[in-house]
C-alpha atoms as a PDB file:
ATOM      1  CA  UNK A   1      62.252  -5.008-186.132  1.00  0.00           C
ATOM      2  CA  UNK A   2      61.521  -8.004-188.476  1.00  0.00           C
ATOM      3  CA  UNK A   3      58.579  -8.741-189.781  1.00  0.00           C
ATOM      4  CA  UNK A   4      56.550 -11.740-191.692  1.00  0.00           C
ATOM      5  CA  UNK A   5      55.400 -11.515-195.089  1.00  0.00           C
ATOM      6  CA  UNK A   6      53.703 -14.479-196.660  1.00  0.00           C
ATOM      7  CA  UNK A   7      54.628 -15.544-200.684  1.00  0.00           C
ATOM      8  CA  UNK A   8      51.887 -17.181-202.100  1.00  0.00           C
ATOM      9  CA  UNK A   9      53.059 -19.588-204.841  1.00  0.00           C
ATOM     10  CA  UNK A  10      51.521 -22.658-207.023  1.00  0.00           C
ATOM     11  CA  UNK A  11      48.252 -23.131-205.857  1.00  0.00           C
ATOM     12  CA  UNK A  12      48.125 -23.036-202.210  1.00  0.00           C
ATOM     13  CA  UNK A  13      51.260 -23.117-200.593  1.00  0.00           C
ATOM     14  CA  UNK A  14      52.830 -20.120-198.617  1.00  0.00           C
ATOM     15  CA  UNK A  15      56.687 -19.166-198.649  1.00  0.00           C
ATOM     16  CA  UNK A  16      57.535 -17.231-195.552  1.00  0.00           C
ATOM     17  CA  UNK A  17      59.778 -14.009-196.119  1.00  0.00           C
ATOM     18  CA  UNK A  18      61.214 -13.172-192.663  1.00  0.00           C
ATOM     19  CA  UNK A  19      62.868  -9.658-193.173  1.00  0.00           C
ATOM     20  CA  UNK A  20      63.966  -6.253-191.659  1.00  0.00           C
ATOM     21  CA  UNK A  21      63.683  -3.957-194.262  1.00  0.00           C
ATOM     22  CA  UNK A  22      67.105  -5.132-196.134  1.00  0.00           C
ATOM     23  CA  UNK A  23      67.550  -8.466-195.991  1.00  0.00           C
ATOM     24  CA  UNK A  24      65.320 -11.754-196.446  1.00  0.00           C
ATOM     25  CA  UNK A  25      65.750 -15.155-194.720  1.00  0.00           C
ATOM     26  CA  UNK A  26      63.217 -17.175-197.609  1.00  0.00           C
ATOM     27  CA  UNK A  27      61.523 -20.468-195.845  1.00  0.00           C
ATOM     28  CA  UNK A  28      59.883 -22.984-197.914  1.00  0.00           C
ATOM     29  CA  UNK A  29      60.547 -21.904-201.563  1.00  0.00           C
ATOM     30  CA  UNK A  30      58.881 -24.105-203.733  1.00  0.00           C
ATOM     31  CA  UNK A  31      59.360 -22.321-206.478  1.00  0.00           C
ATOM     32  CA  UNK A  32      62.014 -19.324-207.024  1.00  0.00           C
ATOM     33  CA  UNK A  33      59.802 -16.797-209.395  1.00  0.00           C
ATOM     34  CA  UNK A  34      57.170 -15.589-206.735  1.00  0.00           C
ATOM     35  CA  UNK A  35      60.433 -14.908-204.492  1.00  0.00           C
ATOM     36  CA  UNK A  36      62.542 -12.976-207.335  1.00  0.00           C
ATOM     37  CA  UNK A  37      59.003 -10.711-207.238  1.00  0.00           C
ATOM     38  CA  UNK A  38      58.935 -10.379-203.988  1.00  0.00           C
ATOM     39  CA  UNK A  39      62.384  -9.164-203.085  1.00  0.00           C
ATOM     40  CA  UNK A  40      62.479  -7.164-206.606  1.00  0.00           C
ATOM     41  CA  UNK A  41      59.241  -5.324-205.215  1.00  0.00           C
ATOM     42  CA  UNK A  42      60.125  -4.767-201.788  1.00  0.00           C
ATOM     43  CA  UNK A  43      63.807  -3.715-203.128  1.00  0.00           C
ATOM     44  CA  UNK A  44      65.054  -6.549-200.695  1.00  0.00           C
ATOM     45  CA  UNK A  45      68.460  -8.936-200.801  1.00  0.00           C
ATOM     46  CA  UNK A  46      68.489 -12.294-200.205  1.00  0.00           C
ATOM     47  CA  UNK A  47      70.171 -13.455-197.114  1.00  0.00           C
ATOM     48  CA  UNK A  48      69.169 -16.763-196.395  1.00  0.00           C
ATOM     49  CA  UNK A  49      66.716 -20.131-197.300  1.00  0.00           C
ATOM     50  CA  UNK A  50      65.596 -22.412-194.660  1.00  0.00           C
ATOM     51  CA  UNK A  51      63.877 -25.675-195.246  1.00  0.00           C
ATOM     52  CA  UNK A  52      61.684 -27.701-193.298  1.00  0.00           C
ATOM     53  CA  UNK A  53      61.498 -30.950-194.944  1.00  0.00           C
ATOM     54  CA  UNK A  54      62.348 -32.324-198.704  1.00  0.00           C
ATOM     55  CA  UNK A  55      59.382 -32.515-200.731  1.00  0.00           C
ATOM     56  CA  UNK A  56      59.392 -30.205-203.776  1.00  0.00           C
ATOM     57  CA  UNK A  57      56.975 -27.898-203.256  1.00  0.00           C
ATOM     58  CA  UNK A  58      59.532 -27.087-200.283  1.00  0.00           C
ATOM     59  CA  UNK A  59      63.015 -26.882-201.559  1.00  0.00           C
ATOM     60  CA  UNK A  60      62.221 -26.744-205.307  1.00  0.00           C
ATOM     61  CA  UNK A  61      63.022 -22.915-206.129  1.00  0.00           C
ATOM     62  CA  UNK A  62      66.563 -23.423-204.205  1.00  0.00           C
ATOM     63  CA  UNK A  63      68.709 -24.396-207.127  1.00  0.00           C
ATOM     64  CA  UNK A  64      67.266 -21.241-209.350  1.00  0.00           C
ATOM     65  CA  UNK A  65      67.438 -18.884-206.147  1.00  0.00           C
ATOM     66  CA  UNK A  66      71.246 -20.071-205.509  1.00  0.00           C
ATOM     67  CA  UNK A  67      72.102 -19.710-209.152  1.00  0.00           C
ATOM     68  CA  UNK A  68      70.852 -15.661-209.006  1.00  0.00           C
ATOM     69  CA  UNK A  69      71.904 -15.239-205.735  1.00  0.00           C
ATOM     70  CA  UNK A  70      75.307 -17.243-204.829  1.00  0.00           C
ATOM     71  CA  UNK A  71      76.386 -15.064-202.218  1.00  0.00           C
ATOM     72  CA  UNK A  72      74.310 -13.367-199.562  1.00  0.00           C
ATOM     73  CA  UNK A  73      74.716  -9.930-198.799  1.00  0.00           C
ATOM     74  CA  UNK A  74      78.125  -9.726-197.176  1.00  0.00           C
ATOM     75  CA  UNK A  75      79.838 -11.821-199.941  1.00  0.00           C
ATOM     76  CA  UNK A  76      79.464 -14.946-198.314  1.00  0.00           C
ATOM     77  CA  UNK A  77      78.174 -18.022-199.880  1.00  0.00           C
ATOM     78  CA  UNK A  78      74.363 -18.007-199.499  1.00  0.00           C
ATOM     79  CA  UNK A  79      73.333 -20.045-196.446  1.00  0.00           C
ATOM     80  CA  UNK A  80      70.930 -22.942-197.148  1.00  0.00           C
ATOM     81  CA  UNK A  81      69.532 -24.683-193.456  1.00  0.00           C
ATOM     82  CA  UNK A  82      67.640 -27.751-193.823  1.00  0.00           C
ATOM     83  CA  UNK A  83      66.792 -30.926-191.883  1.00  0.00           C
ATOM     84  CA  UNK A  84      69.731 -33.014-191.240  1.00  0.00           C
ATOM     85  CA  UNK A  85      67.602 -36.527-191.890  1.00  0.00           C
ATOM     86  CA  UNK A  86      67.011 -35.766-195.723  1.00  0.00           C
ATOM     87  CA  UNK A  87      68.195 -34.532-199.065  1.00  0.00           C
ATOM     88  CA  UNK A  88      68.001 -31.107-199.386  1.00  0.00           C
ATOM     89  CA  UNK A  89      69.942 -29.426-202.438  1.00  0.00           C
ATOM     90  CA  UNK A  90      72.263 -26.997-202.253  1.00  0.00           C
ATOM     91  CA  UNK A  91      72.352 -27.174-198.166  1.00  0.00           C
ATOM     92  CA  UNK A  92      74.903 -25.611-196.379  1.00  0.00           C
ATOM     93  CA  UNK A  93      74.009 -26.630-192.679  1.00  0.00           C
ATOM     94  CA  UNK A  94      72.172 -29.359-191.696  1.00  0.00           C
ATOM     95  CA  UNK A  95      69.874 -29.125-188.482  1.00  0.00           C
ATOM     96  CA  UNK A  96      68.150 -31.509-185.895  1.00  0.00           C
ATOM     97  CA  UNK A  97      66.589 -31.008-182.880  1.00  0.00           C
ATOM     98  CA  UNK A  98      68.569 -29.125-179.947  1.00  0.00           C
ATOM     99  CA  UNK A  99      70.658 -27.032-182.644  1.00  0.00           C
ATOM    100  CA  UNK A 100      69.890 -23.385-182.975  1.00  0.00           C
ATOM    101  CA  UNK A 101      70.530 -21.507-186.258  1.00  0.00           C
ATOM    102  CA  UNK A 102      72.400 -18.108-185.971  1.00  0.00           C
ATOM    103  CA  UNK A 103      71.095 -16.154-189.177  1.00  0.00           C
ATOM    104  CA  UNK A 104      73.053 -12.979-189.800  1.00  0.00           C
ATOM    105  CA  UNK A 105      71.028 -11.349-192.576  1.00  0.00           C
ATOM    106  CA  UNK A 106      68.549 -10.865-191.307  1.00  0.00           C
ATOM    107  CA  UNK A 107      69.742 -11.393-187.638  1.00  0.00           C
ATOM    108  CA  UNK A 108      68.022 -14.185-186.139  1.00  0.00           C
ATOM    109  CA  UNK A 109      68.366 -17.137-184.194  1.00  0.00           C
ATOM    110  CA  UNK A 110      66.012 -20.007-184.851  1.00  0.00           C
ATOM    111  CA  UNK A 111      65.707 -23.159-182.195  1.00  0.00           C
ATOM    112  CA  UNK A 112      65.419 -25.917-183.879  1.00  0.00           C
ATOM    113  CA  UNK A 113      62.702 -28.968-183.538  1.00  0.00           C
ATOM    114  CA  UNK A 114      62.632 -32.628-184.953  1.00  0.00           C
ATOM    115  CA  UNK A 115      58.951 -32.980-186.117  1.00  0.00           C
ATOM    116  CA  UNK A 116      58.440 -36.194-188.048  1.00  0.00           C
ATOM    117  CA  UNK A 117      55.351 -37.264-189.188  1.00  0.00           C
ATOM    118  CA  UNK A 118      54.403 -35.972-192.740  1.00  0.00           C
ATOM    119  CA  UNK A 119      58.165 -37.057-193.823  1.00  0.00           C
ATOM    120  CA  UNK A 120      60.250 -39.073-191.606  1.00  0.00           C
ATOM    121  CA  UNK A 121      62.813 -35.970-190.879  1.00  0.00           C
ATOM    122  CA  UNK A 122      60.816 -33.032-190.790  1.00  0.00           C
ATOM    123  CA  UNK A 123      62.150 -29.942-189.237  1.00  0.00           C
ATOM    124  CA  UNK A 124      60.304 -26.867-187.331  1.00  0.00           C
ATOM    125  CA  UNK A 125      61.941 -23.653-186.554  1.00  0.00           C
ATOM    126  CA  UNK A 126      61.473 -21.428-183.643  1.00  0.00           C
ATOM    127  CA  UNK A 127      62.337 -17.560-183.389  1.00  0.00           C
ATOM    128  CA  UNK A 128      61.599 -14.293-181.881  1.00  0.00           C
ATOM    129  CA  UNK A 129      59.895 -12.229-184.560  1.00  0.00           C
ATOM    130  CA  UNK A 130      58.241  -9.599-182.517  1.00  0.00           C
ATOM    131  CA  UNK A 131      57.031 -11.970-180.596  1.00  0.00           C
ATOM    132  CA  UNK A 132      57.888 -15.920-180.593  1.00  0.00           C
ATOM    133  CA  UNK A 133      57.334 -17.515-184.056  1.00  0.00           C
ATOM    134  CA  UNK A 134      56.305 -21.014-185.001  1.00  0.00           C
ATOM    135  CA  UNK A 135      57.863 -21.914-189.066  1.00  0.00           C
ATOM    136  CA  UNK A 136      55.995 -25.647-189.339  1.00  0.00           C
ATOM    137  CA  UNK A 137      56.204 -26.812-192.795  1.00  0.00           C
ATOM    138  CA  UNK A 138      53.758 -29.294-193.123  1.00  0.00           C
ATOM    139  CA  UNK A 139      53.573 -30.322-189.667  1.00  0.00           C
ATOM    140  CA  UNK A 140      50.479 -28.711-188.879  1.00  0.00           C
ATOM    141  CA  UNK A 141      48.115 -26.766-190.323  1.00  0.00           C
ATOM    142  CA  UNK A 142      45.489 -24.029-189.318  1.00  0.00           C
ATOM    143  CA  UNK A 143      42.649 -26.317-187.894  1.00  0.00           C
ATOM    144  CA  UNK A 144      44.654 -29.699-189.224  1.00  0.00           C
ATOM    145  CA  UNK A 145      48.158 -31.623-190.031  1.00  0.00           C
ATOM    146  CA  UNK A 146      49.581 -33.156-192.558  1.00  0.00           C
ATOM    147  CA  UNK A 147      49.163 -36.389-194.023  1.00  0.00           C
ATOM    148  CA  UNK A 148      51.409 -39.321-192.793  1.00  0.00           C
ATOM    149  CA  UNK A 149      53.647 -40.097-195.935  1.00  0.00           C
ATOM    150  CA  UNK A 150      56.732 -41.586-194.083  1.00  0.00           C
ATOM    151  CA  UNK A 151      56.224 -41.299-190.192  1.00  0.00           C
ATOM    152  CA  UNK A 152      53.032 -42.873-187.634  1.00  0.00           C
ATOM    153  CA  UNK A 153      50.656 -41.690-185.901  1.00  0.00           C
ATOM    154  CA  UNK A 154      53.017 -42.095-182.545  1.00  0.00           C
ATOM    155  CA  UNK A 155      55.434 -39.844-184.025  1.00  0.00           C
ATOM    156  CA  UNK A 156      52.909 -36.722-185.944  1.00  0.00           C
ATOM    157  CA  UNK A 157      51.374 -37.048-182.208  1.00  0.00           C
ATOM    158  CA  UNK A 158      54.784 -36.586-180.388  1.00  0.00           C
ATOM    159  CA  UNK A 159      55.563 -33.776-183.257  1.00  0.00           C
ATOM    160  CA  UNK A 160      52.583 -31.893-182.424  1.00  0.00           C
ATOM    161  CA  UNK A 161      52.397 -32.446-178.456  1.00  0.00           C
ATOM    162  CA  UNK A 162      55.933 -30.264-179.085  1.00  0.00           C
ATOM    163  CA  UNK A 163      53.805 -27.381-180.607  1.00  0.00           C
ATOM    164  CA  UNK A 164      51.061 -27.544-178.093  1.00  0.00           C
ATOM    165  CA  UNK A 165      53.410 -27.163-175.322  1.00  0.00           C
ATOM    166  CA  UNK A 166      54.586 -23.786-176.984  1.00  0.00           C
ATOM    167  CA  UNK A 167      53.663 -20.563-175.155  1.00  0.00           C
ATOM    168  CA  UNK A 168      50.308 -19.880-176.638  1.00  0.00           C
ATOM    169  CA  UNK A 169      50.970 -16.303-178.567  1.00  0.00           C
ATOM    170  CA  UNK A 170      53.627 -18.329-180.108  1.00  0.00           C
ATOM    171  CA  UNK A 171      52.212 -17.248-184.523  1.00  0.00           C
ATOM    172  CA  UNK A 172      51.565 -20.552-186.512  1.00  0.00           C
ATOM    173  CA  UNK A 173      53.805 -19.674-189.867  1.00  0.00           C
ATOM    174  CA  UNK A 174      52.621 -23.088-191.941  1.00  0.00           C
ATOM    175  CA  UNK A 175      52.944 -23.533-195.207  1.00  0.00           C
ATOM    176  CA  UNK A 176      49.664 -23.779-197.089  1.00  0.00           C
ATOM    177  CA  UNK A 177      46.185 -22.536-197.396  1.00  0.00           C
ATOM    178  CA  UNK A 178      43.721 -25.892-196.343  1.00  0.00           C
ATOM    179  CA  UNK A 179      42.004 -24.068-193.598  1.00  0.00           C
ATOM    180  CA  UNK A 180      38.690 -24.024-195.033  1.00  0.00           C
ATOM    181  CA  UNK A 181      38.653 -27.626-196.000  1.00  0.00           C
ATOM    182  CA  UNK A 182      40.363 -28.564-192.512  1.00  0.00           C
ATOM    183  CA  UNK A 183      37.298 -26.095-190.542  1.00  0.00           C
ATOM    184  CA  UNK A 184      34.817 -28.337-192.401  1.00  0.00           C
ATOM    185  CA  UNK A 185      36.285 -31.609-191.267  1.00  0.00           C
ATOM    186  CA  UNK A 186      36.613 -30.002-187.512  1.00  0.00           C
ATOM    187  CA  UNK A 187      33.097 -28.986-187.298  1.00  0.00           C
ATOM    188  CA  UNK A 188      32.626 -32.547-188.255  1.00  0.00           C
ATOM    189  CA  UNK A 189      34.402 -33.816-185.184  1.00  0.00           C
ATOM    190  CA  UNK A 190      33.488 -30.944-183.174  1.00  0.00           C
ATOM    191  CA  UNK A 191      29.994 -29.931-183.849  1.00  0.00           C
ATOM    192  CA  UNK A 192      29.728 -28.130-180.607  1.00  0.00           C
ATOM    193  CA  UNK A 193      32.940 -25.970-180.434  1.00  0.00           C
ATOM    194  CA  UNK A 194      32.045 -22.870-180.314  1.00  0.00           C
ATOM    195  CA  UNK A 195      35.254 -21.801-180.519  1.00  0.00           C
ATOM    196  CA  UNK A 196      35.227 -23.680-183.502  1.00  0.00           C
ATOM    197  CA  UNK A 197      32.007 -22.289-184.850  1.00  0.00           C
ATOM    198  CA  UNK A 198      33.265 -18.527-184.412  1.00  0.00           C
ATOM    199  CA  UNK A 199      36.601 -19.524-186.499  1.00  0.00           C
ATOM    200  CA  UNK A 200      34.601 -21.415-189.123  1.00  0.00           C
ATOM    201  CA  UNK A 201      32.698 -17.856-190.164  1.00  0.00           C
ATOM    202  CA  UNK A 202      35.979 -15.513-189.856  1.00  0.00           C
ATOM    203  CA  UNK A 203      37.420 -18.069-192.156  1.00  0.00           C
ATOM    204  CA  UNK A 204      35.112 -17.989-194.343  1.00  0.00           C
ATOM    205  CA  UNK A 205      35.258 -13.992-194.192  1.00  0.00           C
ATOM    206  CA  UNK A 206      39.088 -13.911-194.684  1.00  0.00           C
ATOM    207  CA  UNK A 207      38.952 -16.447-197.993  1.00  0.00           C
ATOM    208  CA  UNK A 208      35.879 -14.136-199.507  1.00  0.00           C
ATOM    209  CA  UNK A 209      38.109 -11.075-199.420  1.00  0.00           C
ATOM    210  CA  UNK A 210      41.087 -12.294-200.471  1.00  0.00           C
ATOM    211  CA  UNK A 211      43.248 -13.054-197.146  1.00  0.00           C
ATOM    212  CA  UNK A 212      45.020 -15.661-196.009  1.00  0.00           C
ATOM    213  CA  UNK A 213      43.744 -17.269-192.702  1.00  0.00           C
ATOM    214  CA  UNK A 214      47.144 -17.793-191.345  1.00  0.00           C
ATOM    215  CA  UNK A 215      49.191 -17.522-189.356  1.00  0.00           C
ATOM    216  CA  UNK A 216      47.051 -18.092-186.467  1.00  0.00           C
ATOM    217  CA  UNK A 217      48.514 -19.013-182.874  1.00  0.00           C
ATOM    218  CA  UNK A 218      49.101 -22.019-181.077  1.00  0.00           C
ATOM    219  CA  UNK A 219      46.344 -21.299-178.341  1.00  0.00           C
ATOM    220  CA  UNK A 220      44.096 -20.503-180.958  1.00  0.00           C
ATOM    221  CA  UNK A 221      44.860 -24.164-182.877  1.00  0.00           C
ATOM    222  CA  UNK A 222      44.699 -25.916-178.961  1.00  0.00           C
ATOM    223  CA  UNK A 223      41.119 -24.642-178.756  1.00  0.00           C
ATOM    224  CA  UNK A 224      39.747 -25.297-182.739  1.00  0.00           C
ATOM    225  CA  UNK A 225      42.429 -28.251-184.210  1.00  0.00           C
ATOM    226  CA  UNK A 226      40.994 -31.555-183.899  1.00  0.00           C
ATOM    227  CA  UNK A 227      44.753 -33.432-184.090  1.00  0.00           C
ATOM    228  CA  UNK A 228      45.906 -31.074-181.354  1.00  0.00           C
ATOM    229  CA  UNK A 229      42.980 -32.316-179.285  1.00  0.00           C
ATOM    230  CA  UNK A 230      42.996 -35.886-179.817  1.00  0.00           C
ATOM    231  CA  UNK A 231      42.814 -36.634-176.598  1.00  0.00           C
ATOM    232  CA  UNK A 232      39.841 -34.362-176.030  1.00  0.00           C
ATOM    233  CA  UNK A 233      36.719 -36.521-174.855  1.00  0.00           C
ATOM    234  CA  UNK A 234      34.656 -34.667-177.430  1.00  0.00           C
ATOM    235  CA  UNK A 235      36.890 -36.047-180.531  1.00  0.00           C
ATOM    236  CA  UNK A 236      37.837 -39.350-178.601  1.00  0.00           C
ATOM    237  CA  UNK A 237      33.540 -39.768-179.163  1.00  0.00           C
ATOM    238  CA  UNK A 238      33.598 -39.073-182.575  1.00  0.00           C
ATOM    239  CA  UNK A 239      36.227 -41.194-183.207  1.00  0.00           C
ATOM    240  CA  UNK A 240      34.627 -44.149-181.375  1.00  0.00           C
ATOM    241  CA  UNK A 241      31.825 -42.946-183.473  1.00  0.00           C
ATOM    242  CA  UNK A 242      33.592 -44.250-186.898  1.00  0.00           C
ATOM    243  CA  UNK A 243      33.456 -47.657-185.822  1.00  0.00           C
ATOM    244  CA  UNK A 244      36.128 -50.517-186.539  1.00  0.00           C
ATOM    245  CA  UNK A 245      39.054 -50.762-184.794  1.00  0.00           C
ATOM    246  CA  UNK A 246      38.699 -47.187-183.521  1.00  0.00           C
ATOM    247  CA  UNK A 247      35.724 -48.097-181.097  1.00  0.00           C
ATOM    248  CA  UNK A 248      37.800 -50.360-179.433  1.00  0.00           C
ATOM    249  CA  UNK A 249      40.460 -47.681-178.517  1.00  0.00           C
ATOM    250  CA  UNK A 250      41.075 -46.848-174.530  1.00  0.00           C
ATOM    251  CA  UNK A 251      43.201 -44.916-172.690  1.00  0.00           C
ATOM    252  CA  UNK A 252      47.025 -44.701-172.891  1.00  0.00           C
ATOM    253  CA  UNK A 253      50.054 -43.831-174.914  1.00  0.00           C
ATOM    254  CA  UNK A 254      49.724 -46.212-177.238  1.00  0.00           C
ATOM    255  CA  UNK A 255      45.934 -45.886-177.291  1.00  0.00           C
ATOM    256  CA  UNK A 256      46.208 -42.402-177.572  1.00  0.00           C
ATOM    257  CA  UNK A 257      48.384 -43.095-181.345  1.00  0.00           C
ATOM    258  CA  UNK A 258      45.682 -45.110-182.402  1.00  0.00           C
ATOM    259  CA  UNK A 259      42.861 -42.814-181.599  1.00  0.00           C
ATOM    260  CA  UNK A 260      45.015 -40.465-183.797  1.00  0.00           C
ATOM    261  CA  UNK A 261      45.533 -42.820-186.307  1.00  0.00           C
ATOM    262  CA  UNK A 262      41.603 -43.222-186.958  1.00  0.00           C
ATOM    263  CA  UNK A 263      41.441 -38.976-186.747  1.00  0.00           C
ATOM    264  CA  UNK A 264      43.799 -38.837-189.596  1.00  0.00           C
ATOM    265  CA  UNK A 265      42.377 -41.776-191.422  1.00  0.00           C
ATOM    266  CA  UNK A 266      38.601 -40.205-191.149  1.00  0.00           C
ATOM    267  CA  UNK A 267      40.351 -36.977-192.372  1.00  0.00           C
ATOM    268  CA  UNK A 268      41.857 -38.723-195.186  1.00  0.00           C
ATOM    269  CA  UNK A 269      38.822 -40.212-196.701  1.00  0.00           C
ATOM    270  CA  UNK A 270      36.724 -36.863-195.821  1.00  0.00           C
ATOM    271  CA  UNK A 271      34.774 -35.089-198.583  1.00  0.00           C
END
């Protein structure tokens, strides 16, 4: 059975260890020394790195992980997957949407998902790990997304309508600890969720002992994240509430962009 094990590293980011007991497929490594830890404490081997997208807090342990560990555990050169639509060092298969990765240690296959938005090719990863399992980068967030560096609003919207439409137990593996900030803009665009409300205190329960808040699950982010529910009539009000070019938004595809355009905006410039 494989399991999940989240790497904390800098100072908020999680690197996702997927492993069975022996062998570690290592998503997101930022940084190699929390990694070397990890698999020196859980007496595991490094079997794979998968990347979602090319920023450095991403990709930018690869070169030092590659250098101790060349080959994975069979003797082959160590696998490196990463999006096909940007530079990613040291890659050894590049991915887009529609391909599906055949990890051998561990063994897993991971579906593959074009997700741009926060960078313009941003990859997601989907797998059965005891259950169906979500790897989303910077995508999305618990209760939020990421900003819009290199894509639009049409295209974080189109990224994230691809989540939503996941079966609902599918986990939410993202890659950094915002939810409290992101709950606190939510409530502000949502003040009467009460599914909201009920997340906002076991968040704030889970960050006073210590825990990390994710992953949650893609039902649970449908009912509580504000960017997944754009199109609510609840958040299309407080939108319209903002003013400017945002009251003057309607109904349809386009429409619908720009009434997500003026969510992330308001979130941008939200203390």
């Amino acid at each position: 059975m494989l399991k999940v094990e989240p790497i904390p590293a800098f100072q908020d980011n999680y690197i996702w260890a997927i492993h069975d007991g022996h062998s570690v497929a290592i998503v997101d490594p930022g940084e190699a020394a929390p990694v070397e830890r990890f698999l020196a404490d859980r007496g595991l081997a490094l079997g794979a790195i998968v990347i979602t997208h090319h920023h450095g807090d991403h990709q930018g342990g690869v070169a030092d992980l590659l250098a101790a560990h060349p080959n994975d555990p069979a003797g082959a050169p160590m696998p490196v997957v990463g999006p096909g639509g940007e530079r990613i060092g040291g890659r050894t298969q590049a991915v887009r949407e529609g391909d599906t990765v055949a990890l051998r240690h561990p063994a897993l296959a991971l579906r593959v998902l074009d997700v741009p938005g926060h960078t313009a090719g941003h990859v997601a990863y989907i797998g059965d790990v005891d259950g169906p399992a979500l790897f989303c980068g910077d995508t999305m967030f618990a209760s939020g997304c990421g900003r819009l560096f290199e894509g639009t609003p049409a295209q974080m919207l189109d990224s994230l309508d691809k989540f939503a439409a996941l079966h609902g137990d599918t986990r939410v593996y993202c890659a950094h600890e915002y939810t409290t900030s992101n709950v606190k803009f939510a409530r502000a665009v949502e003040p009467g969720n009460a599914a909201l409300a009920a997340w906002s205190a076991r968040v704030d329960a889970l960050r006073e002992a210590g825990q990390p808040t994710v992953p949650t699950t893609v039902a649970h982010e449908r009912a509580v994240n504000p960017f997944l529910r754009s199109r609510e009539p609840s958040v299309r009000q407080a939108v319209q509430a903002q003013g400017g070019k945002a009251g003057q938004i309607g109904a349809g595809e386009a429409d619908d962009a720009a009434a997500f355009g003026a969510l992330r905006a308001w979130k941008d410039n939200f203390r």
